[in-house]
Protein backbone atom coordinates (compact mmCIF):
# COMPACT_ATOMS: atom_id res chain seq x y z
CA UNK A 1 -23.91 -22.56 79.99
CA UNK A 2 -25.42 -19.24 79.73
CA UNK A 3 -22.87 -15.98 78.83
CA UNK A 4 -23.52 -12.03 78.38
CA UNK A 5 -20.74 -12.09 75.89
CA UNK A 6 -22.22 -11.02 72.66
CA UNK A 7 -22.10 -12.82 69.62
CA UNK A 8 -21.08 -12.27 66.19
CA UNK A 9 -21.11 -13.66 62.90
CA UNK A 10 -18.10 -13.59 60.98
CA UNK A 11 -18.78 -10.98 58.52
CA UNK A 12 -19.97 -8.61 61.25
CA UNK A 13 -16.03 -9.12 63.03
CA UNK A 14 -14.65 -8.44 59.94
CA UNK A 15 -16.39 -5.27 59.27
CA UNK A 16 -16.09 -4.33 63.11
CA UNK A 17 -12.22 -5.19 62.58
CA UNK A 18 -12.36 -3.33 59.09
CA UNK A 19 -13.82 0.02 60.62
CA UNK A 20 -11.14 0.11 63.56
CA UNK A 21 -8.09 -0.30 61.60
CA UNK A 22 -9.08 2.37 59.17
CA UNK A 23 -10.57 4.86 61.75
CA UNK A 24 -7.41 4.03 63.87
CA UNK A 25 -5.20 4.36 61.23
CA UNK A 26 -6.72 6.25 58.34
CA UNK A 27 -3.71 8.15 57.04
CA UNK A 28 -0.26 6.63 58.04
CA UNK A 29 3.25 7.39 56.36
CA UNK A 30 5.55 4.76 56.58
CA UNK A 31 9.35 4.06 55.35
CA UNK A 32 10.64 0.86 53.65
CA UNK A 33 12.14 -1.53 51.25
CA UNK A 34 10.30 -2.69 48.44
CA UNK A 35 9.73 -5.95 48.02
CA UNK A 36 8.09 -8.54 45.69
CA UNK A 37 6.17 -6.11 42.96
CA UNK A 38 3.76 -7.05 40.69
CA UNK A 39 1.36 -4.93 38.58
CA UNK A 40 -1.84 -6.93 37.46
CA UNK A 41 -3.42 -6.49 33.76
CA UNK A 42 -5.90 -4.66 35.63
CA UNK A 43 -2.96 -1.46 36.18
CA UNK A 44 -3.13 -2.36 40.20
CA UNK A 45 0.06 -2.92 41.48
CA UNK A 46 0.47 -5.06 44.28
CA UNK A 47 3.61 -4.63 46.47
CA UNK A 48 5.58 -5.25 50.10
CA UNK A 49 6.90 -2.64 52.12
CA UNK A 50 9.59 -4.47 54.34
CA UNK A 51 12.36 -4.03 56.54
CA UNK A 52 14.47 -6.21 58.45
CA UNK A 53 11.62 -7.24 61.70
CA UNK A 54 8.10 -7.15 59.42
CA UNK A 55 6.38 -7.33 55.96
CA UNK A 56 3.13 -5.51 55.25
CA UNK A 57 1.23 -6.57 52.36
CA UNK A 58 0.39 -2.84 50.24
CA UNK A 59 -1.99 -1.86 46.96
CA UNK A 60 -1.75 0.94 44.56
CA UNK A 61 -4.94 0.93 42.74
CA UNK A 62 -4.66 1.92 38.83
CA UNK A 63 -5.46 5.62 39.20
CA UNK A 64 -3.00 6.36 41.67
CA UNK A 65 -0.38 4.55 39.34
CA UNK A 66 -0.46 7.09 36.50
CA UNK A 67 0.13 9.96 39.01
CA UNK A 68 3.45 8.37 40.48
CA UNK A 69 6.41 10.15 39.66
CA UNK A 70 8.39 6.92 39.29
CA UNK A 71 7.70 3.12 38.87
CA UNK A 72 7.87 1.00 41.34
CA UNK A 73 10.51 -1.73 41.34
CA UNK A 74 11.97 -4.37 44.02
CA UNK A 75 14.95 -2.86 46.31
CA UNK A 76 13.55 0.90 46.18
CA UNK A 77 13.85 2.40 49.86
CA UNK A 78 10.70 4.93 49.46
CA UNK A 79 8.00 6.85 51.90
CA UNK A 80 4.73 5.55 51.59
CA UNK A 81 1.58 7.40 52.01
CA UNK A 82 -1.79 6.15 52.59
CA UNK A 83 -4.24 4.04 54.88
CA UNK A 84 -4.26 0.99 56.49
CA UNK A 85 -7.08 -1.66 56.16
CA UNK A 86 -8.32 -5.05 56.33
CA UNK A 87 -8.85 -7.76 53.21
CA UNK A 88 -11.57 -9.85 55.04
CA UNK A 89 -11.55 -12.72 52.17
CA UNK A 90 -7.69 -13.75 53.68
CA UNK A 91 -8.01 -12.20 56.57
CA UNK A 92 -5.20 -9.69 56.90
CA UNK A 93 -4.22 -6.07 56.59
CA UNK A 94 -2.87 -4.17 54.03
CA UNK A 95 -1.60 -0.41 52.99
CA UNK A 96 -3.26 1.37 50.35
CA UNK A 97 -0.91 3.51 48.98
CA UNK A 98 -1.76 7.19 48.01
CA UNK A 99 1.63 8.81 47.20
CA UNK A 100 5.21 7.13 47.00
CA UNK A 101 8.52 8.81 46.71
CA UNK A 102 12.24 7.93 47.04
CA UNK A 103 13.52 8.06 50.83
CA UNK A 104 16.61 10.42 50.25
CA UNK A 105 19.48 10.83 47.98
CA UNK A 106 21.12 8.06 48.66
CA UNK A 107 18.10 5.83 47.38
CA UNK A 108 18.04 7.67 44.14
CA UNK A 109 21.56 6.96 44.09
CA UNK A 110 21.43 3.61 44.68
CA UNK A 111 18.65 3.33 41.77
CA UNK A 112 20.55 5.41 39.75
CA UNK A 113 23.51 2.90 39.40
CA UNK A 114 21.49 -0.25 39.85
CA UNK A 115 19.75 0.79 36.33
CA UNK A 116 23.13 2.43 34.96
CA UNK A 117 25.05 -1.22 35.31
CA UNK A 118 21.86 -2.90 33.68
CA UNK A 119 22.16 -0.60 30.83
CA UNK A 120 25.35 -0.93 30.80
CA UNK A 121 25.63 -4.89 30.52
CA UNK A 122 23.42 -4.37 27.43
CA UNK A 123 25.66 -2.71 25.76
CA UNK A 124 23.64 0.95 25.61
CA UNK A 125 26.97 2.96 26.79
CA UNK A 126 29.30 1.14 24.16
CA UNK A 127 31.73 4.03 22.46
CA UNK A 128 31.15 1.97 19.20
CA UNK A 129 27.62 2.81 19.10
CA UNK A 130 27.97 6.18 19.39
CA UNK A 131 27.73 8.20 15.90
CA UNK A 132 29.49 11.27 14.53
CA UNK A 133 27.19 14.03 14.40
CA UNK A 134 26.68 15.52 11.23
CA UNK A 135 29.27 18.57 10.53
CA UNK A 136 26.38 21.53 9.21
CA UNK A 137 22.99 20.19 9.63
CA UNK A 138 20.39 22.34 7.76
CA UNK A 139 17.76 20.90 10.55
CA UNK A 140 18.06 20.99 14.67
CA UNK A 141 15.45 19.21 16.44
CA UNK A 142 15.27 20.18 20.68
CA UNK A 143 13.14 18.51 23.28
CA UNK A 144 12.76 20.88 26.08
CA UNK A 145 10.15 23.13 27.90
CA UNK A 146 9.32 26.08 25.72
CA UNK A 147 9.09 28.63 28.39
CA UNK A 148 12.65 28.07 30.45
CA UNK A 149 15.67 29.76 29.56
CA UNK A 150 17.36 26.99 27.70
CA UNK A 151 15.49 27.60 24.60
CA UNK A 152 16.26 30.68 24.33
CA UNK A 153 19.97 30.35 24.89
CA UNK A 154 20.05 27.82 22.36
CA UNK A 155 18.17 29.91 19.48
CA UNK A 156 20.38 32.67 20.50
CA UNK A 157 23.82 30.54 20.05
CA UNK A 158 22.77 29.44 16.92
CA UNK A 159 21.87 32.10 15.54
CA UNK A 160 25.02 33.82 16.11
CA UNK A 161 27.00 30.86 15.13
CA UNK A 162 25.74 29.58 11.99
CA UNK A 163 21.83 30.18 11.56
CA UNK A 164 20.10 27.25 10.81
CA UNK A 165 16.21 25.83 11.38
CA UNK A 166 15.35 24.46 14.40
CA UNK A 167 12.07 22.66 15.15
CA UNK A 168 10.96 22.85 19.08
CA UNK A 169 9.22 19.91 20.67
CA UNK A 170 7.91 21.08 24.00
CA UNK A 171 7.74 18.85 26.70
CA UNK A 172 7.79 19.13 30.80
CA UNK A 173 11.16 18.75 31.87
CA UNK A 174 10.01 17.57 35.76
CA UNK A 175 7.72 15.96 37.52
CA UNK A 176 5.01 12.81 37.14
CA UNK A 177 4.54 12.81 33.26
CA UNK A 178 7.90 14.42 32.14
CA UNK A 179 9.59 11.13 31.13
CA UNK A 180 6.53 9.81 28.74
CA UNK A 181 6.68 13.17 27.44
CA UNK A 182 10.38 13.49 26.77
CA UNK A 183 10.27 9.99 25.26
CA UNK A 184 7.45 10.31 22.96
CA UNK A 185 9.33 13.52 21.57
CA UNK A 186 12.20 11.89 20.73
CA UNK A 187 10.37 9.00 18.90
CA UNK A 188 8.45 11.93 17.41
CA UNK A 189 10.99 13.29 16.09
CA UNK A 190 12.64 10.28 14.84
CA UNK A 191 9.22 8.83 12.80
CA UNK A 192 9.19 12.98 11.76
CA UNK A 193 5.29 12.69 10.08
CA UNK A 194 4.08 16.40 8.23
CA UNK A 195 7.92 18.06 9.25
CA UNK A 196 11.53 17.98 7.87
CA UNK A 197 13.37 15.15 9.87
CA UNK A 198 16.21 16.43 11.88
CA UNK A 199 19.27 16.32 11.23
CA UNK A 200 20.96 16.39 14.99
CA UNK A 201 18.63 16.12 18.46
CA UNK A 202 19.26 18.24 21.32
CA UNK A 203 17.82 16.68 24.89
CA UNK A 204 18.36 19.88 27.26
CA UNK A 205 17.43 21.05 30.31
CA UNK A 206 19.23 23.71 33.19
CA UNK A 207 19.85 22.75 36.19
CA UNK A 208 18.32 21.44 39.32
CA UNK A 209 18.73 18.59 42.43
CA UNK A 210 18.80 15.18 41.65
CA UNK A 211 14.83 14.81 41.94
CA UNK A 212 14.59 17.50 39.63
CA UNK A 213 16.74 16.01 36.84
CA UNK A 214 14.97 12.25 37.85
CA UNK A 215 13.09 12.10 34.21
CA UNK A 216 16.16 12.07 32.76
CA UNK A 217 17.15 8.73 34.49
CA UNK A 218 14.04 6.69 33.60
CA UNK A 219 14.78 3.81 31.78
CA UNK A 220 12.43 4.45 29.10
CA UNK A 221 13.81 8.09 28.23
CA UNK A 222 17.34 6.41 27.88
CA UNK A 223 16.30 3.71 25.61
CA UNK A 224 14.28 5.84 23.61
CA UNK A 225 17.63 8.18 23.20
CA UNK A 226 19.84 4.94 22.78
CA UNK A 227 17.50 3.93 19.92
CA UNK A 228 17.18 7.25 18.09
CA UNK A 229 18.25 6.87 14.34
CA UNK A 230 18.75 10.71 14.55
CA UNK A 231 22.28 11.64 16.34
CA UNK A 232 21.44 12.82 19.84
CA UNK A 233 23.23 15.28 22.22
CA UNK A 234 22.42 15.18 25.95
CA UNK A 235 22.61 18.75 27.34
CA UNK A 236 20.87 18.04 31.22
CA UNK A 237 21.92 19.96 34.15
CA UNK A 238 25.39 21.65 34.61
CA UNK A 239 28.51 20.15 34.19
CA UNK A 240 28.76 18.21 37.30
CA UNK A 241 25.40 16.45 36.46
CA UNK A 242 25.17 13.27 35.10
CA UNK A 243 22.02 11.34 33.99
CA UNK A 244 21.50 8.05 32.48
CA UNK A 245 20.89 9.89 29.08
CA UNK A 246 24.02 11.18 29.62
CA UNK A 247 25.31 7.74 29.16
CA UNK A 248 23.39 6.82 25.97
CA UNK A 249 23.34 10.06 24.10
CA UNK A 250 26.17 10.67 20.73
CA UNK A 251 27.43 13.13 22.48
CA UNK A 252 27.05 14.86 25.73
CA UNK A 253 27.32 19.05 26.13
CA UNK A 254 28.04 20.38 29.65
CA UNK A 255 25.29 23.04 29.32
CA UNK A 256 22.55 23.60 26.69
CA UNK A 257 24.71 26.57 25.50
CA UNK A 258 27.18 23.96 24.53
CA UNK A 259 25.26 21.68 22.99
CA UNK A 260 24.23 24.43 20.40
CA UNK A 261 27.73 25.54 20.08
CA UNK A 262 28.45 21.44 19.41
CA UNK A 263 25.49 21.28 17.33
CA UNK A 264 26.70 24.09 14.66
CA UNK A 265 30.01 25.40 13.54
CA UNK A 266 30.58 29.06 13.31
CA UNK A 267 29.71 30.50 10.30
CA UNK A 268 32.19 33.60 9.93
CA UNK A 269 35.48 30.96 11.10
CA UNK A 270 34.24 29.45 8.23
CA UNK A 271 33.87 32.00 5.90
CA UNK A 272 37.24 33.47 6.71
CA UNK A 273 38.86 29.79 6.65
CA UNK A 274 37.32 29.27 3.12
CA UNK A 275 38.48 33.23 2.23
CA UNK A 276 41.36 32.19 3.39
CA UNK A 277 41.43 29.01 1.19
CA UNK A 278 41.01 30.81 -1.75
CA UNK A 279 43.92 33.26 -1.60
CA UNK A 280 45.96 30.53 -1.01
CA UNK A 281 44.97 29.19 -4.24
CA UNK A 282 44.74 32.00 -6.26
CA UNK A 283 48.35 32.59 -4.85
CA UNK A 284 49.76 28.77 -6.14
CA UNK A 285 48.26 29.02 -9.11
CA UNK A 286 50.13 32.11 -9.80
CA UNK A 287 53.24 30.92 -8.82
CA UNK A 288 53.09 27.95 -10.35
CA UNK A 289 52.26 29.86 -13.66
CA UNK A 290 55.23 32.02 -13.44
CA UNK A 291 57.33 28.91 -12.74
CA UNK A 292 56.06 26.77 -15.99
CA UNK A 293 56.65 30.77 -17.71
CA UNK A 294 60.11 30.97 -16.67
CA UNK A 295 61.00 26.80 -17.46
CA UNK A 296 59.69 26.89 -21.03
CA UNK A 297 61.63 30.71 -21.53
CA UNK A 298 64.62 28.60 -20.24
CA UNK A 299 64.54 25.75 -22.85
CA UNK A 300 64.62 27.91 -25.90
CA UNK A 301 62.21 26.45 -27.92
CA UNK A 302 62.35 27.33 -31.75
CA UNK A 303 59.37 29.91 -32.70
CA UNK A 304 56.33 28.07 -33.49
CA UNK A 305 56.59 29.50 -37.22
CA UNK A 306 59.67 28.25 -37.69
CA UNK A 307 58.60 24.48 -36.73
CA UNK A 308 55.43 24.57 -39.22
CA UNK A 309 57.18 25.75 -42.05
CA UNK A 310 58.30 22.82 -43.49
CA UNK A 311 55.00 21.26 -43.22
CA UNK A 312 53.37 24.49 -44.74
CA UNK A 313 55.24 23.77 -47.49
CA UNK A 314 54.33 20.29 -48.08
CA UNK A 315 51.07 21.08 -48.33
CA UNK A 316 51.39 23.29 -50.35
CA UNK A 317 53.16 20.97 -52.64
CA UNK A 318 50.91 18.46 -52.43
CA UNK A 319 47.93 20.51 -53.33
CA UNK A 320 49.46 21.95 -56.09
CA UNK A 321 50.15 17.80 -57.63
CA UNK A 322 46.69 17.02 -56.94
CA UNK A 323 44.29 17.36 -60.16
CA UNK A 324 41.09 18.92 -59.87
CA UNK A 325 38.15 17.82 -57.89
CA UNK A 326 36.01 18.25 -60.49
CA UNK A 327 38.04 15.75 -62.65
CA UNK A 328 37.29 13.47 -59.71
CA UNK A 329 33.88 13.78 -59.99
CA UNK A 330 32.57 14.29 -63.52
CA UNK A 331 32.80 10.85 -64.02
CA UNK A 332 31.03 9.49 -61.11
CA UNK A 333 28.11 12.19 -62.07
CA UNK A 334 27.61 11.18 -65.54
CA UNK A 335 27.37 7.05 -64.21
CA UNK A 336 24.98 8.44 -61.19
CA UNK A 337 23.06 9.75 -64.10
CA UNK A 338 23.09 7.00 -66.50
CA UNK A 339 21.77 4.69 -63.84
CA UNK A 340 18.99 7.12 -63.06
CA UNK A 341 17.68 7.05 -66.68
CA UNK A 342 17.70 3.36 -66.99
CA UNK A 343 15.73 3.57 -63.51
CA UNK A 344 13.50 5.52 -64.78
CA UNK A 345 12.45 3.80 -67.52
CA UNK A 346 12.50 0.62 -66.21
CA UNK A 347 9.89 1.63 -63.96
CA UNK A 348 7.77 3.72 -66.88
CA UNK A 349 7.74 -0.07 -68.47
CA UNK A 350 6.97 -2.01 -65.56
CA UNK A 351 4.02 0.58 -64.79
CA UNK A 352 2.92 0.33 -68.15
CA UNK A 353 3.03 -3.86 -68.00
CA UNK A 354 1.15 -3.58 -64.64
CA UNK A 355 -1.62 -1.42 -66.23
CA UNK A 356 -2.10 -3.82 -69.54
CA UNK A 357 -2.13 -7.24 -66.77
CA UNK A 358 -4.63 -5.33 -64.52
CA UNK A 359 -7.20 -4.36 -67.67
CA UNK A 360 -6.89 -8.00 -69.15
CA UNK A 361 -7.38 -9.12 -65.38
CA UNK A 362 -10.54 -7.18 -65.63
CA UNK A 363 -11.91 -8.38 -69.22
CA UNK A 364 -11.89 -11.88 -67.50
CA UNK A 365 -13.32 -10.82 -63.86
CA UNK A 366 -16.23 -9.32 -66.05
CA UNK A 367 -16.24 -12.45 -68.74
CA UNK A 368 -16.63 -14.87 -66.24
CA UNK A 369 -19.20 -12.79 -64.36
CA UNK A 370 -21.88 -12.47 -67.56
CA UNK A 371 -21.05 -16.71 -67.79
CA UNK A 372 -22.01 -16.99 -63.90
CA UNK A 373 -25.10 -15.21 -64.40
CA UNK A 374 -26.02 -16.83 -67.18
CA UNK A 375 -25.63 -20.60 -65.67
CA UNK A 376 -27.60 -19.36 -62.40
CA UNK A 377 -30.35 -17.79 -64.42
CA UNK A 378 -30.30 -21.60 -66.32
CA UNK A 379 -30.27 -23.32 -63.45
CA UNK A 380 -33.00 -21.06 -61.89
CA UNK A 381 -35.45 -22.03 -64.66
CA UNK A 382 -34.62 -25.40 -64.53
CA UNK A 383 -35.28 -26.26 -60.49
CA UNK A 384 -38.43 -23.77 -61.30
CA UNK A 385 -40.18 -26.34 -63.76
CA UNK A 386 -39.01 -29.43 -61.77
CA UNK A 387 -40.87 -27.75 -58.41
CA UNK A 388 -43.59 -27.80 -61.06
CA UNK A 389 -44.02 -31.12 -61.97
CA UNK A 390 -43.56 -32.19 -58.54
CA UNK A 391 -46.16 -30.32 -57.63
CA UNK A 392 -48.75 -31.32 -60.00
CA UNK A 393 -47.40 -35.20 -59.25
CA UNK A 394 -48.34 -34.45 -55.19
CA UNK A 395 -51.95 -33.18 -55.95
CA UNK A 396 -52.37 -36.45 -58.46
CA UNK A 397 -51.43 -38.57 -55.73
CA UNK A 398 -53.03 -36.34 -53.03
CA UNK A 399 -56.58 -38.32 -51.37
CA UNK A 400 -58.32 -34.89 -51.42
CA UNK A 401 -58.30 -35.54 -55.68
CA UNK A 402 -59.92 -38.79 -55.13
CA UNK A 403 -62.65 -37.13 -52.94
CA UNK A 404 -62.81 -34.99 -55.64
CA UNK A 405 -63.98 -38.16 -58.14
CA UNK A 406 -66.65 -38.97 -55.75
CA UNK A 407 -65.34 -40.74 -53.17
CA UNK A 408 -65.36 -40.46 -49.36
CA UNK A 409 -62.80 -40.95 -46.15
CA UNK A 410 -64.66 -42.52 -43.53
CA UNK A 411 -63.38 -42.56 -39.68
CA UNK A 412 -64.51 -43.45 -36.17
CA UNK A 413 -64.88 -41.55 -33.22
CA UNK A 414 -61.37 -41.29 -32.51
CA UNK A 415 -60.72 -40.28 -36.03
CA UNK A 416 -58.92 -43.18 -36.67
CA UNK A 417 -59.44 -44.06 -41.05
CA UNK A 418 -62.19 -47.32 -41.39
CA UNK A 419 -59.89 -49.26 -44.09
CA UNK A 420 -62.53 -52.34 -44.30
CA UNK A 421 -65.80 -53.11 -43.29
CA UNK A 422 -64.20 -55.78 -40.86
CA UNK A 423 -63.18 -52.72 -38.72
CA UNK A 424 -66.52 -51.29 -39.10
CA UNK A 425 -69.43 -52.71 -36.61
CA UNK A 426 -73.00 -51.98 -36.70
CA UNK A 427 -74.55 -49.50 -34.98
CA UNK A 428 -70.84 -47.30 -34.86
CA UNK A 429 -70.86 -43.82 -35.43
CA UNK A 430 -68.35 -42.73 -38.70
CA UNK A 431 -67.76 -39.44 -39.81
CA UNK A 432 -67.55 -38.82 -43.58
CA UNK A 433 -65.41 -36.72 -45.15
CA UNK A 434 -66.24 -35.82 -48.77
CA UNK A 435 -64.67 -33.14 -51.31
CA UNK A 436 -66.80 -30.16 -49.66
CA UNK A 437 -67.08 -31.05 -46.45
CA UNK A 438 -67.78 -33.65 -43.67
CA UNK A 439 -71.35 -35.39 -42.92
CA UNK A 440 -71.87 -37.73 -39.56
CA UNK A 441 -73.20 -41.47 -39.92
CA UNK A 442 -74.35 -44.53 -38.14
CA UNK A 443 -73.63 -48.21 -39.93
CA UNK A 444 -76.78 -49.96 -40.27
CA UNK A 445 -75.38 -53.66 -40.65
CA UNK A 446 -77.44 -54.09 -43.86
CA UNK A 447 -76.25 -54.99 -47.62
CA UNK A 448 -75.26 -52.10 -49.48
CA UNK A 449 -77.57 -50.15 -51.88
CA UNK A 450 -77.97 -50.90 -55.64
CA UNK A 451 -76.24 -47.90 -57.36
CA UNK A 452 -78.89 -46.75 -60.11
CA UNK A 453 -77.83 -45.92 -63.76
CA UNK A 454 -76.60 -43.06 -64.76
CA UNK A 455 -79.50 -41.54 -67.09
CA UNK A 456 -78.36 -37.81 -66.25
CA UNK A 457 -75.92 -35.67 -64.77
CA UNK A 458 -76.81 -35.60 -61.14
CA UNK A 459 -76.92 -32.93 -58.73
CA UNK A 460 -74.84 -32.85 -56.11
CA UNK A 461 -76.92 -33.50 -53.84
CA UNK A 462 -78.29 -36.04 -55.49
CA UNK A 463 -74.26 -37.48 -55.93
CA UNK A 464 -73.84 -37.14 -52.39
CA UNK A 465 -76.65 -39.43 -51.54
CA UNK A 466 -75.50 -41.88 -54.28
CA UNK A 467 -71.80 -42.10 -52.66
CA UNK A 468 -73.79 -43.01 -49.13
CA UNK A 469 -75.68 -45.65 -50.74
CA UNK A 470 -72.78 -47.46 -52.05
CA UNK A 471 -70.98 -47.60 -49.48
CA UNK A 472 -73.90 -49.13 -47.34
């Protein structure tokens, strides 16, 4: 059946689809309930905006997160900005959220005391956690802006109180990054790296709306306050303004003024009260002076000459019985100097003893030496003439003196010694070895030579020739 209805793929209706609901509704401000919140390990947060008739599915993507004033939790009522598109993949629309804030007082109200009871069940507003701040603390640490009027009146009430060093940590008391700031100051302060550690914190800021003071309610600036080891005083707003910090803090001031008056007494109260202290002193000690004066006038005590007397005299008396000192001692000198004499020359005898022992020591160290070298010279003459006759006994019994008395060492090719003629075959090549020298040979097989007579002396040639012949 043929149609002029034109045809698309599905991508191309989802894009068409895409492009009218963000042309249609490309910025859109809408008011609801948060829902079910979740923010991926990406830093996207994915959220609902509902009320009682509808859901729609929203995104904050990560950038947009870190410039949000406050974080977004299930049960807010807020005002959402952004625009609306499509998620082809599933097929439905979604928000994409560009700014967020709290839809009135009364949701910030209602926030306020939904995180104020859970801070509460945990204990953080307990009494007994609260500590005493410290009475004259010769360090004042103070988170606040540097350029409002709150530091100022604080340096200026301490100073005219009780003048003491105070260390500023600026911070932004409003707006998107105020409560990272104020937190990180007070844990700052607390870890206190390169700078004197506090003695006493001051949190302070003046006045302002309920969105103004909002930092001060973030859970993460009231836990870092209820975890400060450093005592903390909350100075926020007026009187009539209360913040979660409020809750947490040591103590809390109405204004900043008071929490510098808190923070320090006044020096010249204190001056006078200790002036004061010691006249009252100086005053008792007077009077109780002239009342111990007056009780020992009233008991008539006898003079104090009159009460040593006696004993004076008994001293007296008993020196005077006493013999001499030196009488005492005489004796005990003439024994101390008996006893050194005989020390003396007991040692003058035992020196001399030690002297006669050591030189007759020596006659025999140098006796005994001359005997010494006399046995090894003895001894040395005796091993000499037995290496002698050993020696002359090896060259009598050495082969080279029998080749010296004409014979001759006769050995194969492979220089092994010819011992009989059985070894020996004919035609072998020997190698003679004589006195002087060595001569080459071939055995001939035949009967040995006649030796001739000895009529002369031969030459040595002529022996040489004679030793060949007998031995073939």
């Amino acid at each position: 059946m043929s149609t002029n209805t034109p045809e698309f793929t599905v991508s191309e209706l989802a894009q068409s689809l895409k492009r009218t609901v963000e042309e249609t509704y490309g910025h859109v401000r809408v008011r609801g309930e948060l829902g079910r919140t979740t923010i991926a390990k990406s830093g996207h947060c994915y959220l609902d905006i509902k009320d009682d008739r509808a859901v729609i599915n929203s995104i904050i993507w990560k950038g947009v997160m870190s410039r949000l004033s406050m974080r977004p939790e299930e049960g807010m009522e807020v005002i959402c900005e952004g625009k609306l598109s499509t998620y082809p993949g599933r097929s439905n629309y979604q928000l994409i959220i560009d700014k967020m804030e709290l839809a009135g007082a009364g949701a910030l109200m209602a926030l306020f005391e939904k995180r104020k009871k859970m801070l509460a069940s945990e204990g953080l507003f307990a009494p007994e956690r609260k500590r005493e701040l410290p009475f004259l603390p010769k360090t004042i640490g103070v988170v606040t802006s540097p350029t409002g009027s709150v530091i100022r009146d604080i340096l200026h009430r301490i100073t005219d109180r009780f003048p003491s060093h105070v260390l500023v940590w600026p911070v932004l008391v409003q707006g998107e990054k105020a409560a990272e700031q104020i937190t990180a100051a007070i844990k700052g302060f607390n870890e206190a790296e390169g700078f004197p550690r506090p003695d006493v914190l001051i949190v302070a800021r003046g006045g302002g709306s309920m969105e103004d003071l909002w930092c001060f309610n973030e859970e993460t600036v009231a836990r870092a306050a209820a975890n400060s080891e450093i005592p903390l005083i909350s100075a926020v707003g007026h009187e009539t303004d209360w913040t979660l910090i409020d809750f947490v803090a040591d103590y809390r001031a109405p204004t900043p003024t008071g929490a510098a008056e808190v923070a320090v007494p006044v020096r010249a109260d204190w001056v006078e009260t200790v002036d004061d202290y010691g006249l009252r002193l100086l005053r008792a000690l007077r009077r109780t002076t002239t009342e111990r004066a007056t009780t020992l006038r009233a008991a008539r005590l006898p003079r104090i000459d009159t009460v040593l007397a006696p004993a004076r005299q008994r001293l007296d008396s008993n020196r005077a019985s006493l013999p001499p000192i030196s009488r005492l001692l005489d004796p005990k000198k003439n024994a101390l100097a008996r006893q050194g004499q005989a020390l003396q020359s007991a040692m003058r005898f035992t020196k001399q003893r030690q002297i006669s022992k050591l030189s007759q020591q020596s006659e025999t160290l140098t006796r005994y030496g001359r005997s010494a070298q006399s046995a090894l010279q003895r001894q040395l003459e005796t091993q000499s003439r037995r290496l002698d006759r050993a020696g002359k006994l090896l060259d009598a019994y050495s082969y080279k003196g029998t080749l010296d008395r004409g014979f001759a060492l006769v050995r194969d090719e492979a220089g092994t010694v010819i011992r009989s003629k059985t070894a020996a075959s004919s035609g072998q090549a020997v190698s003679l070895t004589f006195a002087d020298g060595e001569l080459g040979a071939v055995i001939t097989g035949g009967t040995a030579l006649k030796a001739p007579r000895k009529s002369a002396k031969p030459s040595k040639q002529k022996e040489t020739d004679k030793k060949q012949a007998d031995l073939f």
